[in-house]
N, C-alpha and C. Protein backbone atom coordinates (compact mmCIF):
# COMPACT_ATOMS: atom_id res chain seq x y z
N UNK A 1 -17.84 -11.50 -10.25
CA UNK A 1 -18.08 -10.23 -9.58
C UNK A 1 -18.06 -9.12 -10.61
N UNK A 2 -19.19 -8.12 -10.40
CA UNK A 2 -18.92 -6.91 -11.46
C UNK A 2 -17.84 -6.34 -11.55
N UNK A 3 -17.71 -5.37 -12.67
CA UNK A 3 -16.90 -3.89 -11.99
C UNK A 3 -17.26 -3.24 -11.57
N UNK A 4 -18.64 -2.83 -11.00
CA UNK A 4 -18.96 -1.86 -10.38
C UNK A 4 -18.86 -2.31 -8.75
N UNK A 5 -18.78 -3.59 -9.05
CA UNK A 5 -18.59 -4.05 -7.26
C UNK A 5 -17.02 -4.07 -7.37
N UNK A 6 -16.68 -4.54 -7.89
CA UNK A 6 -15.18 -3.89 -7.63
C UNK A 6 -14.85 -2.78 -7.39
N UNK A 7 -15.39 -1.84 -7.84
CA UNK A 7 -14.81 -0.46 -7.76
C UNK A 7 -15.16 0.04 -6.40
N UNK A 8 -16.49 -0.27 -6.15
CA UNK A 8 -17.13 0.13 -4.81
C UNK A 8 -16.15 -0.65 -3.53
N UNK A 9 -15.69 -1.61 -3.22
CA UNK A 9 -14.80 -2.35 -2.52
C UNK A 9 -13.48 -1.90 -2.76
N UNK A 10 -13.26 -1.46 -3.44
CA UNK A 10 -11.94 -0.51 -3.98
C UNK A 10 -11.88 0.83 -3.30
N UNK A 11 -13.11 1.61 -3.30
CA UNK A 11 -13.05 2.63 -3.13
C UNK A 11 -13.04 2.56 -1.26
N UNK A 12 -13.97 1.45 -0.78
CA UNK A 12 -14.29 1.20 0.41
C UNK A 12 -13.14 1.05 1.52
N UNK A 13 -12.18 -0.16 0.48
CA UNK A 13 -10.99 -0.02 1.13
C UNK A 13 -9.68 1.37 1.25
N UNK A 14 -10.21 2.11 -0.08
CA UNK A 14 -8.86 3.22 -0.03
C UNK A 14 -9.65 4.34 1.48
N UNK A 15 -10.95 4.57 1.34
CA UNK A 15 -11.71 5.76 2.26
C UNK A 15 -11.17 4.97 3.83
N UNK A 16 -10.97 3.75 4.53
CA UNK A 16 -10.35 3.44 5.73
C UNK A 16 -9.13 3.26 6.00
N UNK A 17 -8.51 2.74 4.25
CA UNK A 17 -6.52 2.98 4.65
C UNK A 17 -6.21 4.58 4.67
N UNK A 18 -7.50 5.62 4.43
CA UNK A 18 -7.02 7.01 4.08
C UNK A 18 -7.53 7.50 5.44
N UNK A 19 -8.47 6.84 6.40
CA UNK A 19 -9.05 7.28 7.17
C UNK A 19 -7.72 6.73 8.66
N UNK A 20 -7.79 5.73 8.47
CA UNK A 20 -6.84 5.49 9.45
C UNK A 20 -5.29 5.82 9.70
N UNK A 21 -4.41 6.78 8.68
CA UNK A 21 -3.43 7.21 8.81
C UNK A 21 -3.13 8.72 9.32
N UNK A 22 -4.61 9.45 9.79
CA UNK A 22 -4.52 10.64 10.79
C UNK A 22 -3.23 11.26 9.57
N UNK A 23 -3.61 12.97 10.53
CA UNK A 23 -2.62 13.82 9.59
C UNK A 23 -1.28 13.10 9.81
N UNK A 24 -0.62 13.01 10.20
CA UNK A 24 0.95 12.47 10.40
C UNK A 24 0.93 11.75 9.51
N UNK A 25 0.30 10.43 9.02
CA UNK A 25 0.67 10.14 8.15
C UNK A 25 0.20 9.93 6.85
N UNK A 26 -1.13 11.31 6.75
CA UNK A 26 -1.11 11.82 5.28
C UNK A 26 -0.11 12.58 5.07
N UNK A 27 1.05 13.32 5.86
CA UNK A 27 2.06 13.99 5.37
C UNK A 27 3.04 12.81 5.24
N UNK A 28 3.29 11.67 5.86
CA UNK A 28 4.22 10.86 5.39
C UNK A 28 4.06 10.05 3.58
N UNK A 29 2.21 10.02 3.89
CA UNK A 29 2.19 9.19 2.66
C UNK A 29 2.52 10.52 1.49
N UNK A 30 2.52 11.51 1.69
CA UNK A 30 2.61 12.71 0.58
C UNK A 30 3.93 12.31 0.22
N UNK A 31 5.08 12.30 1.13
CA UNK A 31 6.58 12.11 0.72
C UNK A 31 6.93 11.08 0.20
N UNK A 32 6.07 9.98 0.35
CA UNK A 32 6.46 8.44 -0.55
C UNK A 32 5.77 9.02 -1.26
N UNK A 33 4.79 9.31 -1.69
CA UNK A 33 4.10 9.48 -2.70
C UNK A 33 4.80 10.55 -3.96
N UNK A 34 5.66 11.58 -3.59
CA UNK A 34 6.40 12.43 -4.56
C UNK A 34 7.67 11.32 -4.65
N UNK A 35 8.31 10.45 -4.22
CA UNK A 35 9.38 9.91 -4.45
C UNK A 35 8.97 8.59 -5.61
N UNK A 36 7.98 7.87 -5.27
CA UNK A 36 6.84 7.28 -6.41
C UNK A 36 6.67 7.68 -7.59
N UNK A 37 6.01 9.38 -7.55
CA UNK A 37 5.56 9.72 -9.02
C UNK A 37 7.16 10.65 -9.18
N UNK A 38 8.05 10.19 -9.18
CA UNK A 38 9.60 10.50 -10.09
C UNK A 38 9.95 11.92 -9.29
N UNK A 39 9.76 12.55 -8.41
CA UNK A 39 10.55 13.41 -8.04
C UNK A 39 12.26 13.44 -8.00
N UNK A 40 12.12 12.15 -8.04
CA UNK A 40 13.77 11.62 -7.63
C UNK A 40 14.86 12.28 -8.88
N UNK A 41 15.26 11.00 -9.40
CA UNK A 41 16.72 11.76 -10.00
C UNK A 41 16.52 11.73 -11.46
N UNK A 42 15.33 11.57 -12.13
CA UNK A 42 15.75 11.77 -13.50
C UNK A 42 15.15 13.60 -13.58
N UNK A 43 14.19 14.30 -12.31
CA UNK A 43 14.43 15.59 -12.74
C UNK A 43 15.31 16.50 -12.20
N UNK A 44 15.93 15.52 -10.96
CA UNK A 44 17.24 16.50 -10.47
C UNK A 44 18.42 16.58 -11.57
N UNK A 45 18.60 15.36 -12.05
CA UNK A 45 19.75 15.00 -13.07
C UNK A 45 19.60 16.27 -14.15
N UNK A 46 18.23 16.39 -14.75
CA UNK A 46 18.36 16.88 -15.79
C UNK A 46 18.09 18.30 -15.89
N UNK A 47 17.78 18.80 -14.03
CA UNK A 47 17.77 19.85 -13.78
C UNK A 47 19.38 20.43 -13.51
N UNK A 48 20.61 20.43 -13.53
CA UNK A 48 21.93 20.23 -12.99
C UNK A 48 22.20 21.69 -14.65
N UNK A 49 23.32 22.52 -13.76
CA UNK A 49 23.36 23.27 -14.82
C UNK A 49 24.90 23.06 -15.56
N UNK A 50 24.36 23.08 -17.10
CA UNK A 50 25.73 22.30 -17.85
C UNK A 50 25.43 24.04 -18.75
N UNK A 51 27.09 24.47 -18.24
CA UNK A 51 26.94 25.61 -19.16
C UNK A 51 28.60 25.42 -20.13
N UNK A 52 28.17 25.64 -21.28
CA UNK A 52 30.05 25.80 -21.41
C UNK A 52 30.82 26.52 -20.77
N UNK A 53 30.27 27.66 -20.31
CA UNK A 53 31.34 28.66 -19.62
C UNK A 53 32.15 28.21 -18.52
N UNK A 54 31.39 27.13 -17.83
CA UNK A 54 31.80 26.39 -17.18
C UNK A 54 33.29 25.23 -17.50
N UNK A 55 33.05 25.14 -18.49
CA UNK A 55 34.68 24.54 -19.18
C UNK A 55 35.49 25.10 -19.57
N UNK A 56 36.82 25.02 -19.02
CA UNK A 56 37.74 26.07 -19.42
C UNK A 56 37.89 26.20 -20.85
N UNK A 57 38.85 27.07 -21.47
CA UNK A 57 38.45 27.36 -22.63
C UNK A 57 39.59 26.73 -23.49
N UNK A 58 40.47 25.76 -22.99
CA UNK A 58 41.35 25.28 -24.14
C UNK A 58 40.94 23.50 -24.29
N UNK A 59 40.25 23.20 -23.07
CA UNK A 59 39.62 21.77 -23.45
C UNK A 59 40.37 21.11 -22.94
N UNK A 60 41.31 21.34 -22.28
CA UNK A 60 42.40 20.51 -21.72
C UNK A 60 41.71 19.63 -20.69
N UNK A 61 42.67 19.18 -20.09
CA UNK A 61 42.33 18.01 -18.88
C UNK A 61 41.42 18.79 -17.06
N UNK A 62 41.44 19.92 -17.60
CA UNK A 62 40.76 20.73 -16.83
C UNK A 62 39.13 20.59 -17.11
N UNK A 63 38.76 20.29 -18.19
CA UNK A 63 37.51 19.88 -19.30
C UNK A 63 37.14 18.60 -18.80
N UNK A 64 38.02 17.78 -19.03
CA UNK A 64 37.69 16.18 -18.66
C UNK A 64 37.34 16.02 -17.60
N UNK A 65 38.36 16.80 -16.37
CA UNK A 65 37.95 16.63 -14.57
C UNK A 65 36.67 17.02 -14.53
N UNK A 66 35.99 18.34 -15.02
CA UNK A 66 34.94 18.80 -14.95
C UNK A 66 33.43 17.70 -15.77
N UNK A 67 33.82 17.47 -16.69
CA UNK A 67 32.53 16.54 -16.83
C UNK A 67 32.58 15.03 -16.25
N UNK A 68 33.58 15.03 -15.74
CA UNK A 68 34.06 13.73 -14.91
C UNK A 68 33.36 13.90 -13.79
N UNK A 69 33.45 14.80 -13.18
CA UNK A 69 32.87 15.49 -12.19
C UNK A 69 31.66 15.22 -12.29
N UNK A 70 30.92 16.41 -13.14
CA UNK A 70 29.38 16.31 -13.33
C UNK A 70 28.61 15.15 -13.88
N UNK A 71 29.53 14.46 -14.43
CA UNK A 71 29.11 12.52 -14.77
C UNK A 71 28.48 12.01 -13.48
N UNK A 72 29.80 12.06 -12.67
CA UNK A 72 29.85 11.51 -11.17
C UNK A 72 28.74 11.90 -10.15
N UNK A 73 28.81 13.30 -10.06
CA UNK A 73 27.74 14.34 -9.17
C UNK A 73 26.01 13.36 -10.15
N UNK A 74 26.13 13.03 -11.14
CA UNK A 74 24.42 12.50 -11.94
C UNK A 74 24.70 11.42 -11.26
N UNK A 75 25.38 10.42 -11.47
CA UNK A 75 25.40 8.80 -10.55
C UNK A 75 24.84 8.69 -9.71
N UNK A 76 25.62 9.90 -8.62
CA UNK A 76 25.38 9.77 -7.19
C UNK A 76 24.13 10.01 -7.20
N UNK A 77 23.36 11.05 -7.42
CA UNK A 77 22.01 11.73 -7.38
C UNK A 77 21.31 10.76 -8.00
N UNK A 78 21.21 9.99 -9.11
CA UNK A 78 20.38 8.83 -9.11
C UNK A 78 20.43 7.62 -8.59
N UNK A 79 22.02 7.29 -7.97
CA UNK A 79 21.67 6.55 -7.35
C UNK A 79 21.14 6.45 -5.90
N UNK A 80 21.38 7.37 -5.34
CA UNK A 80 20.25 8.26 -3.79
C UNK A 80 18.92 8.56 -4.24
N UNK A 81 18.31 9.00 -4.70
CA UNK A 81 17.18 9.05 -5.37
C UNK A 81 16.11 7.79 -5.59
N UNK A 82 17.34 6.81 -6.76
CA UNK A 82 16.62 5.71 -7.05
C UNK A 82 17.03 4.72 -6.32
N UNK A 83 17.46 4.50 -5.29
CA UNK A 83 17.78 3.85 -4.27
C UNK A 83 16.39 4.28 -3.14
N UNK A 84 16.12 5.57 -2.57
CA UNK A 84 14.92 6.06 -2.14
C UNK A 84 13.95 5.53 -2.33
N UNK A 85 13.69 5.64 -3.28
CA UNK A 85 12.79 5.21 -4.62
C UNK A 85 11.91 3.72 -4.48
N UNK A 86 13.40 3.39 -4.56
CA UNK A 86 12.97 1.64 -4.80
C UNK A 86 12.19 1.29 -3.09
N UNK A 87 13.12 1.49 -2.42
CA UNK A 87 12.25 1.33 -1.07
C UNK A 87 11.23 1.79 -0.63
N UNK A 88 10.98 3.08 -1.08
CA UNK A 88 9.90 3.43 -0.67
C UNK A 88 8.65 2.56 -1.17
N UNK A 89 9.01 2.31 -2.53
CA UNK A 89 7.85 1.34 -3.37
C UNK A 89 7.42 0.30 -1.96
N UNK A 90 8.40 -0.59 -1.15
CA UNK A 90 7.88 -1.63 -0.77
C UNK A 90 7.55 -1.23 0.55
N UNK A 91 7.94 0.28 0.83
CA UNK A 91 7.09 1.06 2.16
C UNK A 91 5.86 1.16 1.85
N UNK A 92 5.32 1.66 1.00
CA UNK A 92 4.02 1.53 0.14
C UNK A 92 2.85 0.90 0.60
N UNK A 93 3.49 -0.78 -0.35
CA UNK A 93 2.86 -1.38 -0.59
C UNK A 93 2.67 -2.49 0.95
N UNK A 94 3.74 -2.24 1.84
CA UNK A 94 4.17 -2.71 3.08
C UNK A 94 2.40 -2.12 3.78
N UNK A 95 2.53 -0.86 3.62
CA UNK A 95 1.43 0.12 4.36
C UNK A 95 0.48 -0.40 4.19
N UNK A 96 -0.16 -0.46 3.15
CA UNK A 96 -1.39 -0.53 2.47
C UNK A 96 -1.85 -2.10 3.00
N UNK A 97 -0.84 -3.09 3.60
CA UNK A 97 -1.47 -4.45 3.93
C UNK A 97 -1.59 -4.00 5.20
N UNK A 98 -0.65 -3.39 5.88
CA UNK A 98 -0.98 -2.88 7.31
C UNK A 98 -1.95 -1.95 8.13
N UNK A 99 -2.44 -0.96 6.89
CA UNK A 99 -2.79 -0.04 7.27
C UNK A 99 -2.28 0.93 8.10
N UNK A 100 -1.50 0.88 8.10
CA UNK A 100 -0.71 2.40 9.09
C UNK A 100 0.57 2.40 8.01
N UNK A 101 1.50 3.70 8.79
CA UNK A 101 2.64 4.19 7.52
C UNK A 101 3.66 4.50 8.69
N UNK A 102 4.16 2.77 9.25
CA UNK A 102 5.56 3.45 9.70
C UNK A 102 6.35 3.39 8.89
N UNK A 103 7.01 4.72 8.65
CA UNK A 103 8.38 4.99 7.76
C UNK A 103 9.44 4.39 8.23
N UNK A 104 10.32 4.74 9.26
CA UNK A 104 11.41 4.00 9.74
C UNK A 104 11.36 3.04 9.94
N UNK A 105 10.44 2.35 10.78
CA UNK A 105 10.47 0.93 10.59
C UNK A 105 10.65 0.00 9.65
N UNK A 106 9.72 0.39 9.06
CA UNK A 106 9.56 -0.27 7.39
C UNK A 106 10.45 -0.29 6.02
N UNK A 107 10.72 1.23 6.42
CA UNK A 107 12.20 1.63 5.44
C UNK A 107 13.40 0.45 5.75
N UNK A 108 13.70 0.29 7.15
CA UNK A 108 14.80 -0.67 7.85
C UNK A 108 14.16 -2.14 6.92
N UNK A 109 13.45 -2.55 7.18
CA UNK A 109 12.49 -3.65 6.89
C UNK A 109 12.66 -4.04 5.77
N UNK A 110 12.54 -3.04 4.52
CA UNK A 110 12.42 -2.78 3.31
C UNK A 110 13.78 -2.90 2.64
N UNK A 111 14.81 -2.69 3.36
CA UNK A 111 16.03 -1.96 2.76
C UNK A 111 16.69 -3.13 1.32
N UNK A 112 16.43 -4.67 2.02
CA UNK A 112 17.31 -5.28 1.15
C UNK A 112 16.61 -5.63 0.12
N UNK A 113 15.51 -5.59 0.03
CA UNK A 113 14.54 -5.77 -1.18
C UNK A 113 14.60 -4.57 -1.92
N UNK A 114 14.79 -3.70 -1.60
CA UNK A 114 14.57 -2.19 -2.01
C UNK A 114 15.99 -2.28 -2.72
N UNK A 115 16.91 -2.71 -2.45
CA UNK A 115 18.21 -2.42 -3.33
C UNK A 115 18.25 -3.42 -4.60
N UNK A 116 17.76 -4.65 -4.39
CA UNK A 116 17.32 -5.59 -5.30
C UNK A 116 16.38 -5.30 -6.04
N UNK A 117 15.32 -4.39 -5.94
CA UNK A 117 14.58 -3.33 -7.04
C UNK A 117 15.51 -2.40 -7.62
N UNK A 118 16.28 -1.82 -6.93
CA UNK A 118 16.91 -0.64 -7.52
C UNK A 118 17.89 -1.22 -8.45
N UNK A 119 18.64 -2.07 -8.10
CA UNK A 119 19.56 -3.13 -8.77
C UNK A 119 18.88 -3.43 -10.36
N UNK A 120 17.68 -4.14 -10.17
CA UNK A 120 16.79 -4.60 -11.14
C UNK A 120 16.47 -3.58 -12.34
N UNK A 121 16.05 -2.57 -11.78
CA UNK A 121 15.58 -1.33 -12.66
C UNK A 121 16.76 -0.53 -13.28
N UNK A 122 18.02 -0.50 -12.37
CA UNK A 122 19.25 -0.15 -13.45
C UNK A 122 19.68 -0.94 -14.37
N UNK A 123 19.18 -2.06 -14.06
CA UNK A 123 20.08 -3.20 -15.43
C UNK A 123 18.70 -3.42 -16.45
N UNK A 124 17.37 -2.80 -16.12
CA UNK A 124 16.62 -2.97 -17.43
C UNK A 124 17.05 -1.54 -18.03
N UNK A 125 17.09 -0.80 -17.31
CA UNK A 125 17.57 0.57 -18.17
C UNK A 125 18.69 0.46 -19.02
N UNK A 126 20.15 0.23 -17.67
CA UNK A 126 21.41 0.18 -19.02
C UNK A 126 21.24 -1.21 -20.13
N UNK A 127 20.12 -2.21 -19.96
CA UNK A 127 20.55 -3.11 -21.23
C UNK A 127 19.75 -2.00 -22.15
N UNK A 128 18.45 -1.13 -22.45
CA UNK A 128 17.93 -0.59 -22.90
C UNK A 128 18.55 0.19 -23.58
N UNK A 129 19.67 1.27 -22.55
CA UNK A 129 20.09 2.08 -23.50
C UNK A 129 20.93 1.15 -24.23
N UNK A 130 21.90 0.32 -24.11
CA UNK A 130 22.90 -0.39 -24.73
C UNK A 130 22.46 -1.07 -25.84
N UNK A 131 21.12 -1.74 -26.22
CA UNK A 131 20.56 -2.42 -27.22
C UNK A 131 20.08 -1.58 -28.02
N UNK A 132 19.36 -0.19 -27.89
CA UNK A 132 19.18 0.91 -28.56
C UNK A 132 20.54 0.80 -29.55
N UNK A 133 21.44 1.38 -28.56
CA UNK A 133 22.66 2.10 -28.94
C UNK A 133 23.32 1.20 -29.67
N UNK A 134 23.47 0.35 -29.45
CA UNK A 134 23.83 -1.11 -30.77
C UNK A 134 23.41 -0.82 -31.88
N UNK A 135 21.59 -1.10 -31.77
CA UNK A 135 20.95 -0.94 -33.18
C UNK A 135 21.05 -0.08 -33.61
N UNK A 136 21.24 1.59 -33.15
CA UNK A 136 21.64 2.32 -33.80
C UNK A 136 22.94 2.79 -34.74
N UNK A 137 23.82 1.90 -34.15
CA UNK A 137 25.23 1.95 -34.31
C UNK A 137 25.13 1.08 -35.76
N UNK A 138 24.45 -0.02 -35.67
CA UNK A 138 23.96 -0.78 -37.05
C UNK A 138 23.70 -0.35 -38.38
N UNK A 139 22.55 0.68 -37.46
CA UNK A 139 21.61 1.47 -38.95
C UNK A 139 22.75 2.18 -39.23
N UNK A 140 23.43 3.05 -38.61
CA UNK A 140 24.11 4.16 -39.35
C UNK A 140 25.31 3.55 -39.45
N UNK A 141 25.52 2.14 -39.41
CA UNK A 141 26.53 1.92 -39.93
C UNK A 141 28.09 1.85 -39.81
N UNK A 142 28.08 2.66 -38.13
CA UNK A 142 29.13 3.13 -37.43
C UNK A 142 29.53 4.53 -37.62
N UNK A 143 28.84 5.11 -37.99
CA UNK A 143 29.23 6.59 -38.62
C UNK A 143 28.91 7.54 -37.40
N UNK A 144 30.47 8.02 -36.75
CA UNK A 144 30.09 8.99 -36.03
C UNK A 144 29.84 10.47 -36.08
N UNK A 145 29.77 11.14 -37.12
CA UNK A 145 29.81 12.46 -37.81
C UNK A 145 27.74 12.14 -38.01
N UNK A 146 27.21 12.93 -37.00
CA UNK A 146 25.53 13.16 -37.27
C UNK A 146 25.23 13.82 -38.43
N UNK A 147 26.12 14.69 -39.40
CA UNK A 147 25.86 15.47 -40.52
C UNK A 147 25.88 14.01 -41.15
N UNK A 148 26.21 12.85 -41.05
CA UNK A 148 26.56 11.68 -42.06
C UNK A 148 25.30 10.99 -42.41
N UNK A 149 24.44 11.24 -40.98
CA UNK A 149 23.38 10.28 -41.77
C UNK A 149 22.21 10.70 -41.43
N UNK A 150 21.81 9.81 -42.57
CA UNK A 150 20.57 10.74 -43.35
C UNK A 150 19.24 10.35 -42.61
N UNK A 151 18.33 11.07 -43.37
CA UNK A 151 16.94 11.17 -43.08
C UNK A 151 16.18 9.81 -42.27
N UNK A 152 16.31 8.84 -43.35
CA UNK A 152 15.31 7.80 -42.98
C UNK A 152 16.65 6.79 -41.74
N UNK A 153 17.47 7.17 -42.04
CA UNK A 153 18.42 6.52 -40.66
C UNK A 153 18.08 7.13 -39.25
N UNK A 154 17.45 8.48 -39.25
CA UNK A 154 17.55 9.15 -38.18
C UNK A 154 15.94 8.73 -37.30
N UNK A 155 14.96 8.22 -38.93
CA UNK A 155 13.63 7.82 -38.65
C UNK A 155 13.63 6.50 -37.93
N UNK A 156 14.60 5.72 -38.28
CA UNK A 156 14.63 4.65 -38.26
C UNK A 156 15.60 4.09 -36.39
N UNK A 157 16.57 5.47 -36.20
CA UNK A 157 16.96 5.55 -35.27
C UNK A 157 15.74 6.33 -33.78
N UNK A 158 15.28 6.98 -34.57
CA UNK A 158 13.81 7.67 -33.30
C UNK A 158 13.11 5.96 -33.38
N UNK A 159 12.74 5.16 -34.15
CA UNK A 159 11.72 4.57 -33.63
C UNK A 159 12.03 3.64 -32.67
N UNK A 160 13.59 3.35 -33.12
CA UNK A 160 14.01 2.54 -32.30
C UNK A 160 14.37 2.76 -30.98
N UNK A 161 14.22 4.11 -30.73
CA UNK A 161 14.55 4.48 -28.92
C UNK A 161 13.40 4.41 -29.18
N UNK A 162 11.99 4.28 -29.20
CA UNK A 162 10.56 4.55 -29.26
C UNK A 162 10.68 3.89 -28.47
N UNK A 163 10.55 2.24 -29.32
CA UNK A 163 10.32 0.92 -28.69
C UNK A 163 11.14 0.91 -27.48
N UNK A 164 12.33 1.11 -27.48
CA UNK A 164 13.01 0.68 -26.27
C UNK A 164 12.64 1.48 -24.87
N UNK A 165 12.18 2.87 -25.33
CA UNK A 165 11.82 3.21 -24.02
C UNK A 165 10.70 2.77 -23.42
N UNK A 166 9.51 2.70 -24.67
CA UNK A 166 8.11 1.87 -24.47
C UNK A 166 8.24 0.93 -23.88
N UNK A 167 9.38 0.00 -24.01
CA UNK A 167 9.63 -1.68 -23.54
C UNK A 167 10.14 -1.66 -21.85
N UNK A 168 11.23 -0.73 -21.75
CA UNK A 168 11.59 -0.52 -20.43
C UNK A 168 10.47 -0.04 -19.70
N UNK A 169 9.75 0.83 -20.46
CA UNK A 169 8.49 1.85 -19.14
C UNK A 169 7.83 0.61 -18.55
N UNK A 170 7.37 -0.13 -19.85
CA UNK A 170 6.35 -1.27 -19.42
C UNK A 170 6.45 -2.10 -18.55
N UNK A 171 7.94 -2.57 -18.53
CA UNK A 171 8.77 -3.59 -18.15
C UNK A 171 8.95 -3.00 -16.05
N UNK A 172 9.31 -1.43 -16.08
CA UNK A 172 8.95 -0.91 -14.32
C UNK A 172 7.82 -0.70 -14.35
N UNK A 173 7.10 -0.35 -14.94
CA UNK A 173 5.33 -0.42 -14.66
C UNK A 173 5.03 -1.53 -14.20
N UNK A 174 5.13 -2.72 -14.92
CA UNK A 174 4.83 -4.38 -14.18
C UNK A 174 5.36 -4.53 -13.03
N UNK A 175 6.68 -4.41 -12.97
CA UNK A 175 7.43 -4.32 -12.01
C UNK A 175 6.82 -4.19 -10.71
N UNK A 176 6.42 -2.58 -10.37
CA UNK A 176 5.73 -1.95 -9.75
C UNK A 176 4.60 -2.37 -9.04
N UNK A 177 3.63 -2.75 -10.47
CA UNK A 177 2.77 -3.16 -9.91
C UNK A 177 2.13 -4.64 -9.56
N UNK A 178 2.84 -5.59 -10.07
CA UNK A 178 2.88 -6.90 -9.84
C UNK A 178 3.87 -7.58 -9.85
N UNK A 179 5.15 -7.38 -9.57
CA UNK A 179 6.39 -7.61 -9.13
C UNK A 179 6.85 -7.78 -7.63
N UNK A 180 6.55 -6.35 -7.34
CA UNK A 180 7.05 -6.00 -6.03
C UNK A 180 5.89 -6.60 -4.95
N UNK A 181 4.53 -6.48 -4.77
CA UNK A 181 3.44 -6.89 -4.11
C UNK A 181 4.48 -8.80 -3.88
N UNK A 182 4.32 -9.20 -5.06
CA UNK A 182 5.08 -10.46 -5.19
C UNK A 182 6.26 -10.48 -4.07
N UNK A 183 7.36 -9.71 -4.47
CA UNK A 183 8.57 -9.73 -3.53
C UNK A 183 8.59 -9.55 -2.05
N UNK A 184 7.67 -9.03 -2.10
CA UNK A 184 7.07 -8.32 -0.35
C UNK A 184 6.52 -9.81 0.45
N UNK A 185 5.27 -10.48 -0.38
CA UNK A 185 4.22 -11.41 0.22
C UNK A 185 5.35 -12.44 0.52
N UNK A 186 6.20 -12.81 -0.71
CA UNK A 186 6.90 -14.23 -0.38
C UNK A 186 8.56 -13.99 -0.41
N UNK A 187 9.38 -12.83 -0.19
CA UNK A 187 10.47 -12.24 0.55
C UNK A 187 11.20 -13.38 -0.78
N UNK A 188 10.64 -12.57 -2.09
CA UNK A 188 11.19 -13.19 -3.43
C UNK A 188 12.22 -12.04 -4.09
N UNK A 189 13.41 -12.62 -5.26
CA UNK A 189 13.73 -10.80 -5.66
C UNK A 189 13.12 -10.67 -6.94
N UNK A 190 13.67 -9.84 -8.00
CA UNK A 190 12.84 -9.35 -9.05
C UNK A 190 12.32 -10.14 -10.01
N UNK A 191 13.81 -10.68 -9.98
CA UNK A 191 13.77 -12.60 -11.51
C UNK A 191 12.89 -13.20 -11.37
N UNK A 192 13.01 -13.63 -9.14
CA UNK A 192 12.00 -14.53 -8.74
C UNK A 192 10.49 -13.93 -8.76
N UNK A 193 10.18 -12.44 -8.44
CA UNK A 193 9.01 -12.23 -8.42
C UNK A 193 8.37 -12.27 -10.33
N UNK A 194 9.20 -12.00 -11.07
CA UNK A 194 8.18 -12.12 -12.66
C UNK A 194 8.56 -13.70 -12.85
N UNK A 195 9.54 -14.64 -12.26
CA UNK A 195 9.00 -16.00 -12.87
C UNK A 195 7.72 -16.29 -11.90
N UNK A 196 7.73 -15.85 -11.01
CA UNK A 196 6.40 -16.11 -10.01
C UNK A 196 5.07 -15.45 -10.78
């Protein structure tokens, strides 16, 4: 088959899943759709205001409660967010075989797969940051003073979050898009949908 017949059957099918969800649920698909493209918690997180003034001024244990605090207040917000998140993905992709966009239903439907994504995608992240943060700990040698190390350590430390973030993006990109379709069709979880 071409690509141009693909595309045309592509396009054929999006103009009747777009035609058959009436306004109601082009405003529903708008709200999965901002929870999809990252509205969620990595720009609430990093929207959160960290001022010093905000820490008292002798550093005491009044200091610690407070970023203990605002540690805690980021958790929660990504994990509501990316908990959202994850389900909505298999509301989605739920829709798109159905053609219609029940939310509640589907959300209910969705829920335990949706935490087994969310589950999945925090443990490629924290091994990410943690294998970074190893190798970096390597290059420089253990040196915690940043005035300590030098130039080509710091080059050598950027490339290496390069890769790792490159590796994780790639790694929920697949996910996403041929992972989850997987987990949905045969009620598989993440391990099982990429050995599948």
């Amino acid at each position: 088959m071409s690509l141009q017949r693909y595309l045309t059957e592509a396009g054929s099918l999006t103009r009747t899943y777009l035609a058959t969800l009436g306004v109601g649920g082009w405003l529903k698909l708008g709200v999965v759709v901002l929870f999809l493209g990252g509205i969620g918690a990595g720009n609430l997180v990093s929207n959160l205001p960290a001022s010093p003034e905000l820490l008292p001024e002798d550093g005491g244990p009044g200091a610690v409660e407070a970023i203990a605090a605002a540690v805690a207040l980021g958790v929660a917000i990504y994990a509501i967010f990316g908990l959202l998140a994850a389900v909505l993905e298999f509301v989605f992709v739920d829709s798109l075989a159905a053609r219609r966009l029940p939310i509640r239903a589907s959300f209910r439907a969705n829920l335990r797969p949706g935490v087994w994504l969310f589950a999945f995608r925090t443990a490629v992240w924290l091994a990410t940051f943690a294998i970074a943060g190893a190798i970096g700990w390597l290059v420089t040698g253990g040196v915690t003073d940043p005035a300590a190390v030098g130039t080509l350590q710091w080059v050598a430390i950027g490339l290496v979050a390069l890769v790792a973030v490159v590796t994780a993006t790639a790694v929920d990109t697949l996910t996403n898009g041929l992972v989850v379709p997987i987990m949905l069709q045969e009620d598989r979880g993440p391990v099982g949908g990429w050995r599948r």
